[in-house]
PDB file of N, CA and C in Angstrom:
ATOM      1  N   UNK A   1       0.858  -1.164   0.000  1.00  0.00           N
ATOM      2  CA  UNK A   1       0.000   0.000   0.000  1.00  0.00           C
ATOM      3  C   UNK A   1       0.905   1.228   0.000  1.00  0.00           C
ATOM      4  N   UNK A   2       0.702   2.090  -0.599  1.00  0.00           N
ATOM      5  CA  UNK A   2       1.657   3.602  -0.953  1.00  0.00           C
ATOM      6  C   UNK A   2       0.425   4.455  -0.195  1.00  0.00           C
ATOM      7  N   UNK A   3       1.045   5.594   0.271  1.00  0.00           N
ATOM      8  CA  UNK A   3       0.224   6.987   0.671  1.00  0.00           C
ATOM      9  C   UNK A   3       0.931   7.643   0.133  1.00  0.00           C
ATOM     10  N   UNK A   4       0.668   8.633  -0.718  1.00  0.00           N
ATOM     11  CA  UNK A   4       1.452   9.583  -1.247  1.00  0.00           C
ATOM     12  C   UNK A   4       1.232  10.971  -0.154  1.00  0.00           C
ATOM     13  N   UNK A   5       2.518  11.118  -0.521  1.00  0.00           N
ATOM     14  CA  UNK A   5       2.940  12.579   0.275  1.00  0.00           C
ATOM     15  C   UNK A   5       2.635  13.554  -0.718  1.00  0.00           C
ATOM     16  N   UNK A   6       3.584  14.112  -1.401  1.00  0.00           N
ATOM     17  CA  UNK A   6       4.198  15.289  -2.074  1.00  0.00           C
ATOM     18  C   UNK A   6       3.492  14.613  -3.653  1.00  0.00           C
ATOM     19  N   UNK A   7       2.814  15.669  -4.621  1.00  0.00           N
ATOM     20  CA  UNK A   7       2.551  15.497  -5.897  1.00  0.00           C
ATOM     21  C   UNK A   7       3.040  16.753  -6.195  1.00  0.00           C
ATOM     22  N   UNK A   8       4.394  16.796  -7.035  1.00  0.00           N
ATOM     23  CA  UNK A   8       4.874  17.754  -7.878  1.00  0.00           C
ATOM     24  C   UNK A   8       5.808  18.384  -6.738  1.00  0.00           C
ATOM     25  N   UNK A   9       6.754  18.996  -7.090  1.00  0.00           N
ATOM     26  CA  UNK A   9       8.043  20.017  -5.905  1.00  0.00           C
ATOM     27  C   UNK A   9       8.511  20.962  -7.184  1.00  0.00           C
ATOM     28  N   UNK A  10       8.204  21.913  -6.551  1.00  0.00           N
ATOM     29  CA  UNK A  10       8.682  23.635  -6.801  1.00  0.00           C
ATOM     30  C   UNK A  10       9.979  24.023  -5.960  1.00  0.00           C
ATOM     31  N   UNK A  11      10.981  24.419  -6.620  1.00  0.00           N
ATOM     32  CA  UNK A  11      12.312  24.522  -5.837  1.00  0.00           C
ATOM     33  C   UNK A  11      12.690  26.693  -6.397  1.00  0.00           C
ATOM     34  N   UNK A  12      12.430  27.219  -5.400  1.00  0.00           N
ATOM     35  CA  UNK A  12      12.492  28.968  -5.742  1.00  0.00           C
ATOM     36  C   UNK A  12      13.856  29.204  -5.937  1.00  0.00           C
ATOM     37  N   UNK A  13      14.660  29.537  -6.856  1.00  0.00           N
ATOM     38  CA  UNK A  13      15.432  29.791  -7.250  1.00  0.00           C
ATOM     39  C   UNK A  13      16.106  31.742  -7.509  1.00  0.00           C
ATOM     40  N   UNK A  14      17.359  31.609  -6.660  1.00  0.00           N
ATOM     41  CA  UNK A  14      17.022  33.650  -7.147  1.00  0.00           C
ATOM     42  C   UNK A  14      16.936  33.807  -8.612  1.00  0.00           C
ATOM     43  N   UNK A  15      17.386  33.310  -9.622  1.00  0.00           N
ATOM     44  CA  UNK A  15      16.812  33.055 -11.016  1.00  0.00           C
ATOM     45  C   UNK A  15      15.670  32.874 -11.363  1.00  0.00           C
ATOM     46  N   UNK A  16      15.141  32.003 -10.725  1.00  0.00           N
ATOM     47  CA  UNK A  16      13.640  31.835 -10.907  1.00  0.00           C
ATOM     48  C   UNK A  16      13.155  30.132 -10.524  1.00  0.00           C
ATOM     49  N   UNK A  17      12.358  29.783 -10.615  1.00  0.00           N
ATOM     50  CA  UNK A  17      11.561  28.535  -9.876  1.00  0.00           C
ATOM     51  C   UNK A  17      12.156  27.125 -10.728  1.00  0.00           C
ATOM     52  N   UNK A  18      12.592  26.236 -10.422  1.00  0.00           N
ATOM     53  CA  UNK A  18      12.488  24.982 -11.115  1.00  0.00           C
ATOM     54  C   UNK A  18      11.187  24.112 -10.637  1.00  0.00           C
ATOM     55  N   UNK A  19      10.684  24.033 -11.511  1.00  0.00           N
ATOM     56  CA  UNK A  19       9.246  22.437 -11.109  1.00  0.00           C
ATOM     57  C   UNK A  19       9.335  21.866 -11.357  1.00  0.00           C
ATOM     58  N   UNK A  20       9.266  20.808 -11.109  1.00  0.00           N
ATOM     59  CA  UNK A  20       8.943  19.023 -11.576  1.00  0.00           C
ATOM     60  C   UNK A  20       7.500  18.318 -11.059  1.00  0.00           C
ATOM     61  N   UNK A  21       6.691  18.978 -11.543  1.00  0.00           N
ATOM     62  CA  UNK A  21       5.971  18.480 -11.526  1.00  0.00           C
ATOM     63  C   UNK A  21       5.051  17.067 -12.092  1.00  0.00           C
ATOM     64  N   UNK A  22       6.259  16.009 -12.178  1.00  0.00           N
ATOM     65  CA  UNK A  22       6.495  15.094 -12.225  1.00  0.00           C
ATOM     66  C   UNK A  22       7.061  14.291 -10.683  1.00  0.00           C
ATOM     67  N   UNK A  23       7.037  14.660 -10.175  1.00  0.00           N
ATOM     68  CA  UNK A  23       8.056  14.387  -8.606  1.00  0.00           C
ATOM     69  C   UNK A  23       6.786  13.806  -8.194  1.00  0.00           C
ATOM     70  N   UNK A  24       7.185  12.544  -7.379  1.00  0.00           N
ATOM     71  CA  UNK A  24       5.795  12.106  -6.180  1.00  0.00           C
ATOM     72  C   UNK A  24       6.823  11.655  -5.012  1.00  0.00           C
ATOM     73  N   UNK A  25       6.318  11.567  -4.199  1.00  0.00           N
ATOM     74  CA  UNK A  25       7.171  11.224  -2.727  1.00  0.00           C
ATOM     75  C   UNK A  25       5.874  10.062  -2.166  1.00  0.00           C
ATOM     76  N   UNK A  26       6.264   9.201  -1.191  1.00  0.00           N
ATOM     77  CA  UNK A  26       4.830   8.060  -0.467  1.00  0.00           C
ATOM     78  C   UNK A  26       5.453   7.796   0.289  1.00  0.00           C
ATOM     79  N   UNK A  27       5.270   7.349   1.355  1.00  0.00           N
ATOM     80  CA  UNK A  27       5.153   6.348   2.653  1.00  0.00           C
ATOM     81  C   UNK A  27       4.161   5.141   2.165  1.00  0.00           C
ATOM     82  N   UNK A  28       5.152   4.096   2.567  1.00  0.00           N
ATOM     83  CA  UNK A  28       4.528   2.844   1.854  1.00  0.00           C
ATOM     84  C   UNK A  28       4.603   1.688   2.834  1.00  0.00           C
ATOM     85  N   UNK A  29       3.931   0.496   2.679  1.00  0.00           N
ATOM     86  CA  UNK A  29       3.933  -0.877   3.491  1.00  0.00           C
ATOM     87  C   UNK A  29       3.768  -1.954   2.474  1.00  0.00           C
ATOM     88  N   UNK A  30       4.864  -2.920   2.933  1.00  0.00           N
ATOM     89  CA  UNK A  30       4.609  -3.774   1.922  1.00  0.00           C
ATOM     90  C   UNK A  30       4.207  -5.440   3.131  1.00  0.00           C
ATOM     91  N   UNK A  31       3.769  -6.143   2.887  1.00  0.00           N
ATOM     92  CA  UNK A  31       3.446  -7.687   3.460  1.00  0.00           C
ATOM     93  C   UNK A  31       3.349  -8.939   2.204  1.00  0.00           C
ATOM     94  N   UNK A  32       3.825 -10.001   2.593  1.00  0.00           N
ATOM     95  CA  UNK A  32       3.905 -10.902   2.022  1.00  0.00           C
ATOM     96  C   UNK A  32       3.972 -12.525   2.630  1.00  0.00           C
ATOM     97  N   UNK A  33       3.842 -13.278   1.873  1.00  0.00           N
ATOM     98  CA  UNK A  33       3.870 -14.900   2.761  1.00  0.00           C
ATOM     99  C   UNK A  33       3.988 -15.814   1.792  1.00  0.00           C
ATOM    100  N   UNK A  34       4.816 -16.606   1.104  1.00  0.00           N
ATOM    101  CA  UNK A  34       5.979 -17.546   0.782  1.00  0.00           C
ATOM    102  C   UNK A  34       5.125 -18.924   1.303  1.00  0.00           C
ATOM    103  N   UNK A  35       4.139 -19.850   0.688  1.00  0.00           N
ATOM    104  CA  UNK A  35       4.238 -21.078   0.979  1.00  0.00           C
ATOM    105  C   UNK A  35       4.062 -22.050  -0.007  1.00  0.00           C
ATOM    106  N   UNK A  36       4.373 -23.585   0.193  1.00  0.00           N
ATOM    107  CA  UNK A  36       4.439 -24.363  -0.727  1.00  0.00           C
ATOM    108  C   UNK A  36       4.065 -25.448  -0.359  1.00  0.00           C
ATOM    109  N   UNK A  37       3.021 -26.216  -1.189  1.00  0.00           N
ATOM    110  CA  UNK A  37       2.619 -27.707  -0.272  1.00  0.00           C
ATOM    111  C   UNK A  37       3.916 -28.903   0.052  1.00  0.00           C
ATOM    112  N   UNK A  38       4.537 -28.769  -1.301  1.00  0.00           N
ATOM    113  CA  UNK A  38       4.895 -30.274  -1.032  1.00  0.00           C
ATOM    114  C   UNK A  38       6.919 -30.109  -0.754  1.00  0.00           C
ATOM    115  N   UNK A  39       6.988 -28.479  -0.678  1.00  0.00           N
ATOM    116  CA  UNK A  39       8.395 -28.190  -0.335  1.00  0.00           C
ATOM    117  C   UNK A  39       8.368 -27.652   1.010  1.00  0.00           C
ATOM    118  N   UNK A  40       8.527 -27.784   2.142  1.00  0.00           N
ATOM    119  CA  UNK A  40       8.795 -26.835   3.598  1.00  0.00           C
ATOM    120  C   UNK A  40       9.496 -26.118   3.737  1.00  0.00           C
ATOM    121  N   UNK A  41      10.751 -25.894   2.908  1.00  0.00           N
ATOM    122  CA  UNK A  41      11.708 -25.338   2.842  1.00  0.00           C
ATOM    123  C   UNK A  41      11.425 -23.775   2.145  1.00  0.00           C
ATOM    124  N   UNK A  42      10.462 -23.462   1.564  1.00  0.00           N
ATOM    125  CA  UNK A  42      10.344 -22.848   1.179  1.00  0.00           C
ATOM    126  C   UNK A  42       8.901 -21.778   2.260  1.00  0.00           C
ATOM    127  N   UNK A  43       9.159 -22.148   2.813  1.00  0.00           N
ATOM    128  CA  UNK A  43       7.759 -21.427   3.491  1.00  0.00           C
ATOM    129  C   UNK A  43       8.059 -20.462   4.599  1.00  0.00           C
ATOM    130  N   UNK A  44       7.814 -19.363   4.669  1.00  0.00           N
ATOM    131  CA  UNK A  44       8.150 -18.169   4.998  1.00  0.00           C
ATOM    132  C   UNK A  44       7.294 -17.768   6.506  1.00  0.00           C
ATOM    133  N   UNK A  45       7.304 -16.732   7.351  1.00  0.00           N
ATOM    134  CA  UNK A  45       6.284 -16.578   8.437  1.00  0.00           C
ATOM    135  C   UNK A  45       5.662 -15.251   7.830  1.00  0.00           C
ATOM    136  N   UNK A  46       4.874 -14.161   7.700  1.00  0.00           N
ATOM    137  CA  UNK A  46       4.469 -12.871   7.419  1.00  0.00           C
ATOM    138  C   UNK A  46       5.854 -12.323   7.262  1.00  0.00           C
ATOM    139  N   UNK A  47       6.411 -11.499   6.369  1.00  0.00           N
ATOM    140  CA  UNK A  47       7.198 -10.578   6.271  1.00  0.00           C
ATOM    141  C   UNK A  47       6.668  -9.165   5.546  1.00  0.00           C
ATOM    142  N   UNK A  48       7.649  -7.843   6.488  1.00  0.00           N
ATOM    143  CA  UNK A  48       7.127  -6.972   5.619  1.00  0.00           C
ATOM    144  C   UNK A  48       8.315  -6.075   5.515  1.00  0.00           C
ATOM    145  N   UNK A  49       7.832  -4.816   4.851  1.00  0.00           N
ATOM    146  CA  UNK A  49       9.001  -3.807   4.742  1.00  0.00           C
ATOM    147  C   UNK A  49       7.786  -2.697   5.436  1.00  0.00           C
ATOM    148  N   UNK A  50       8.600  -1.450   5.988  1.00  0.00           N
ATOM    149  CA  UNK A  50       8.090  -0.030   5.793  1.00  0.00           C
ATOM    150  C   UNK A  50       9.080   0.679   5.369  1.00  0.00           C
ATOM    151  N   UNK A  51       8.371   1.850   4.670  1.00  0.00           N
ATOM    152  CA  UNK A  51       9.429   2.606   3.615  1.00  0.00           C
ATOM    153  C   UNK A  51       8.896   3.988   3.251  1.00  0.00           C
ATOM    154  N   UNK A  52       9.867   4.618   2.700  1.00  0.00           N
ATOM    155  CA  UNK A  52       9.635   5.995   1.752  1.00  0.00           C
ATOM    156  C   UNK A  52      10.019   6.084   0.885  1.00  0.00           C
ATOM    157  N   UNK A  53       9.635   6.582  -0.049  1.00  0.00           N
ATOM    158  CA  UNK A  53      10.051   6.477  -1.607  1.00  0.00           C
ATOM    159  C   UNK A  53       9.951   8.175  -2.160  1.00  0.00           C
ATOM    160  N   UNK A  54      10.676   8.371  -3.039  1.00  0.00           N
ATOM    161  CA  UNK A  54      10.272   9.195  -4.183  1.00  0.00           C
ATOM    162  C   UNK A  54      10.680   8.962  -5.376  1.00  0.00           C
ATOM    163  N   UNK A  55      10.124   9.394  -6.253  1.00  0.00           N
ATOM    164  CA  UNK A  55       9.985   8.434  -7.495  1.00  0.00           C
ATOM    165  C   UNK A  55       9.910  10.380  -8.745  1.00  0.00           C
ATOM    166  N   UNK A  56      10.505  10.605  -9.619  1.00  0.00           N
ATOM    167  CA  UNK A  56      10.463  11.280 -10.646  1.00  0.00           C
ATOM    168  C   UNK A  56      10.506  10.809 -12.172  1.00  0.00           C
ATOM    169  N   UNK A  57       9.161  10.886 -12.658  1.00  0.00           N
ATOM    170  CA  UNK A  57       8.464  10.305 -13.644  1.00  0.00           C
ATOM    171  C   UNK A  57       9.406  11.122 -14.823  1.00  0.00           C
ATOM    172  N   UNK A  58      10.317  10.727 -16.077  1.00  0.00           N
ATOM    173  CA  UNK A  58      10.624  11.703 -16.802  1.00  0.00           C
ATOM    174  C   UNK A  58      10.121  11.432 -18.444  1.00  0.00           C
ATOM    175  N   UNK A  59       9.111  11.739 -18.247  1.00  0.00           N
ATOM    176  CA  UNK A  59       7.912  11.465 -19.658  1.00  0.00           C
ATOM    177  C   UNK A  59       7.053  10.263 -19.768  1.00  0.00           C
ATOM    178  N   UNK A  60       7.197   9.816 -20.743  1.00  0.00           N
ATOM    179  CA  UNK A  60       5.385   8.913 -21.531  1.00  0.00           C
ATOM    180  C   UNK A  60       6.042   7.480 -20.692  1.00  0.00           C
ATOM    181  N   UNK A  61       7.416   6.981 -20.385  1.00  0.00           N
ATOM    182  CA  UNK A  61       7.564   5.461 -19.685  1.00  0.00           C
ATOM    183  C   UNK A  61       8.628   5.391 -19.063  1.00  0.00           C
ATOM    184  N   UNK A  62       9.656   6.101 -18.918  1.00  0.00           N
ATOM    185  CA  UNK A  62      10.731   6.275 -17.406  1.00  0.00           C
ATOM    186  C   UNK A  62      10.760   6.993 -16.934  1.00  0.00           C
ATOM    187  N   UNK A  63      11.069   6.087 -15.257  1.00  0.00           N
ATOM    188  CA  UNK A  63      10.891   6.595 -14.357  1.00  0.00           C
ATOM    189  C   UNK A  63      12.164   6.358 -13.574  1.00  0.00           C
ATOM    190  N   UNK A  64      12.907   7.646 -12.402  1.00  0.00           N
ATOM    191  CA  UNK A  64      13.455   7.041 -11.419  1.00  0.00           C
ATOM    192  C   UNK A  64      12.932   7.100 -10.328  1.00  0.00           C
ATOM    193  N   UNK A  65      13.476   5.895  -9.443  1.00  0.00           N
ATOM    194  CA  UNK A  65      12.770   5.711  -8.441  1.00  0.00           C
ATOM    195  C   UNK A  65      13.640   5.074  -6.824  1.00  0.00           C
ATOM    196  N   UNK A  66      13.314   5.846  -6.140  1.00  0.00           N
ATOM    197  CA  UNK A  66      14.634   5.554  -4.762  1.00  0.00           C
ATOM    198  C   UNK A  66      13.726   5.177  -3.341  1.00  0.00           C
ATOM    199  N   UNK A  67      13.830   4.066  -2.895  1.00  0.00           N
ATOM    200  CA  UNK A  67      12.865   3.998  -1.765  1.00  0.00           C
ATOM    201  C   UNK A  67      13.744   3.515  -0.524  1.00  0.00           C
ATOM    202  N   UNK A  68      13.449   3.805   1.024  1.00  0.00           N
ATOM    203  CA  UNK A  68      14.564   4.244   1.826  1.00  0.00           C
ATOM    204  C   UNK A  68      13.724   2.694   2.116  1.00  0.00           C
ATOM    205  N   UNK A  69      13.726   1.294   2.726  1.00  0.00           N
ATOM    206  CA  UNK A  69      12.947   0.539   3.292  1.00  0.00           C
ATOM    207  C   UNK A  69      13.450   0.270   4.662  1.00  0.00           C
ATOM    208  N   UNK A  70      12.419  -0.403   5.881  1.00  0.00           N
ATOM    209  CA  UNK A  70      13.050  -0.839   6.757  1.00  0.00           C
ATOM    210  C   UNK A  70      12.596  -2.310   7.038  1.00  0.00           C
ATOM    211  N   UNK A  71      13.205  -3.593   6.887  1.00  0.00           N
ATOM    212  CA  UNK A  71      12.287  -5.153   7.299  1.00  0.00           C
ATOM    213  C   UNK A  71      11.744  -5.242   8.449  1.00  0.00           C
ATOM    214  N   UNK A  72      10.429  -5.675   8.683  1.00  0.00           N
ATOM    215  CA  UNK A  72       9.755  -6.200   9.520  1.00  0.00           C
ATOM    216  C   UNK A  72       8.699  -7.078   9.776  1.00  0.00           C
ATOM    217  N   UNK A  73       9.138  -8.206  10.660  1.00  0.00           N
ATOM    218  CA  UNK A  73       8.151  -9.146  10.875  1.00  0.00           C
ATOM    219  C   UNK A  73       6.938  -9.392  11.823  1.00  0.00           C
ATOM    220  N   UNK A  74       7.020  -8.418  11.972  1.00  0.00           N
ATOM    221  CA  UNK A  74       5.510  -7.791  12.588  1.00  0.00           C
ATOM    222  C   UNK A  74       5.343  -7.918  14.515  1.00  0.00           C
ATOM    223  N   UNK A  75       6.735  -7.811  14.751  1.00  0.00           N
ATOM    224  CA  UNK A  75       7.103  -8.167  16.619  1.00  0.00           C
ATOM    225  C   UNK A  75       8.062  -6.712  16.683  1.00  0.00           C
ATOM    226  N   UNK A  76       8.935  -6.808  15.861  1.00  0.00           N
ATOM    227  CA  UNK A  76       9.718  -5.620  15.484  1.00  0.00           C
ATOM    228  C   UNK A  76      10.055  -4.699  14.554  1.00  0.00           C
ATOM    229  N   UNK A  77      10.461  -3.779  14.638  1.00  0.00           N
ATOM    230  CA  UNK A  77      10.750  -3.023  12.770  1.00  0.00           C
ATOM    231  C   UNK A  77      12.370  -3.351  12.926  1.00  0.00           C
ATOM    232  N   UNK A  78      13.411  -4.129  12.429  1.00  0.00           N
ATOM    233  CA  UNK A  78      14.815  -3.935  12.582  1.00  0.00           C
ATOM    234  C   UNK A  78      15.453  -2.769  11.504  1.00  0.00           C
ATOM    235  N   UNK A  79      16.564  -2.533  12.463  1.00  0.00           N
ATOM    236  CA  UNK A  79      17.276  -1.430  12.016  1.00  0.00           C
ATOM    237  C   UNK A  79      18.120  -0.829  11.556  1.00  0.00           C
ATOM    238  N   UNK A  80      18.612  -2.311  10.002  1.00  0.00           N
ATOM    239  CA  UNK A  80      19.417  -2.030   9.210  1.00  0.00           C
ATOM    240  C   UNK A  80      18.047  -1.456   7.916  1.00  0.00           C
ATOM    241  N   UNK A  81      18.865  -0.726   7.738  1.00  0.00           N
ATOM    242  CA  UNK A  81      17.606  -0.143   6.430  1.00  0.00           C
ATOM    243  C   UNK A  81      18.333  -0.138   4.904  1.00  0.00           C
ATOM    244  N   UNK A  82      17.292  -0.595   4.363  1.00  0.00           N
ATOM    245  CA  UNK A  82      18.210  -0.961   2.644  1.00  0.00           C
ATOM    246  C   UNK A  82      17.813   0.192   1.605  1.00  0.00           C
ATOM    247  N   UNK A  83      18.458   0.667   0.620  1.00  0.00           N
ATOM    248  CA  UNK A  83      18.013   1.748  -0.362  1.00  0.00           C
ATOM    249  C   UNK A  83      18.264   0.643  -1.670  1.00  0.00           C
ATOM    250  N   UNK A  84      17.053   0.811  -2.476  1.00  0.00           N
ATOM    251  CA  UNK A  84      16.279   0.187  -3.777  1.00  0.00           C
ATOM    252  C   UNK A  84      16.312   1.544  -4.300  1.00  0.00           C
ATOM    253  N   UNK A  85      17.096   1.469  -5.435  1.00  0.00           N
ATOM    254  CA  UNK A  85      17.303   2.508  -6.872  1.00  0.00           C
ATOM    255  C   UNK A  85      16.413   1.817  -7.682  1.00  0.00           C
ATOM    256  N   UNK A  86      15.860   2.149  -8.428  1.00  0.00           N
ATOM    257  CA  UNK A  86      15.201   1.588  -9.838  1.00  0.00           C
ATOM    258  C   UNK A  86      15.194   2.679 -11.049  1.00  0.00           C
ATOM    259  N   UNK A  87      15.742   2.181 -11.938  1.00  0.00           N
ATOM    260  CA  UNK A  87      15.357   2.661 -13.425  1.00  0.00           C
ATOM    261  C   UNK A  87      14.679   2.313 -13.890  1.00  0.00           C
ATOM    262  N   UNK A  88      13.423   2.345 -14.795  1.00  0.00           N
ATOM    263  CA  UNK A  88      13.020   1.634 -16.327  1.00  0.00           C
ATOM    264  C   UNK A  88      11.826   2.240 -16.324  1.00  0.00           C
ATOM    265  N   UNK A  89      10.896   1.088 -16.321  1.00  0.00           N
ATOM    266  CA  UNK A  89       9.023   1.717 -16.614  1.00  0.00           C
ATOM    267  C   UNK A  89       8.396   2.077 -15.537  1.00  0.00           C
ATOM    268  N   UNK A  90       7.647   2.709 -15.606  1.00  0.00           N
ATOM    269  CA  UNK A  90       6.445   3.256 -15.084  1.00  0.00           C
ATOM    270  C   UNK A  90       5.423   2.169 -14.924  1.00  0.00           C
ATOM    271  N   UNK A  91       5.123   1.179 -13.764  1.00  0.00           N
ATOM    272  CA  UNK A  91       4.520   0.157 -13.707  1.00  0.00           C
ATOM    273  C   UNK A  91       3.013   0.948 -12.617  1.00  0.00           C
TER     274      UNK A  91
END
């Protein structure tokens, strides 16, 4: 699930304004669960991430996109935190 923060950032410049109004910023949650009948090895307990992202759309199908995450299995949030770059489409 994403909540978006920020749609579009205006930066005032003594020259004058840059916009990107393309810019989005979110606070996001992600959950998931990993199981398999006839493998055990593969079967996971609830995992999740929480995170922030901002993401700058640059036309009709790329996008960049940087999201700060933190893992958690739902007892604790731990507190190594990973950064996910992405290039390509607009999904």
């Amino acid at each position: 699930m994403r909540f978006p923060l920020l749609d579009g950032l205006r930066i005032g410049l003594p020259f004058g304004p840059i916009e990107l109004p393309m810019f989005r910023g979110a606070l996001f949650f992600d959950a998931g669960r990993a199981t398999r009948n006839n493998f055990s090895i593969f079967d996971t307990d609830w995992l999740g991430t929480l995170g922030v992202g901002a993401e700058l759309n640059l036309g009709f199908a790329p996008v960049i996109r940087v999201n700060f995450t933190w893992p958690t299995d739902f007892v604790r949030i731990l507190q190594e935190n990973r950064v996910e770059l992405f290039i390509g489409y607009n999904y």
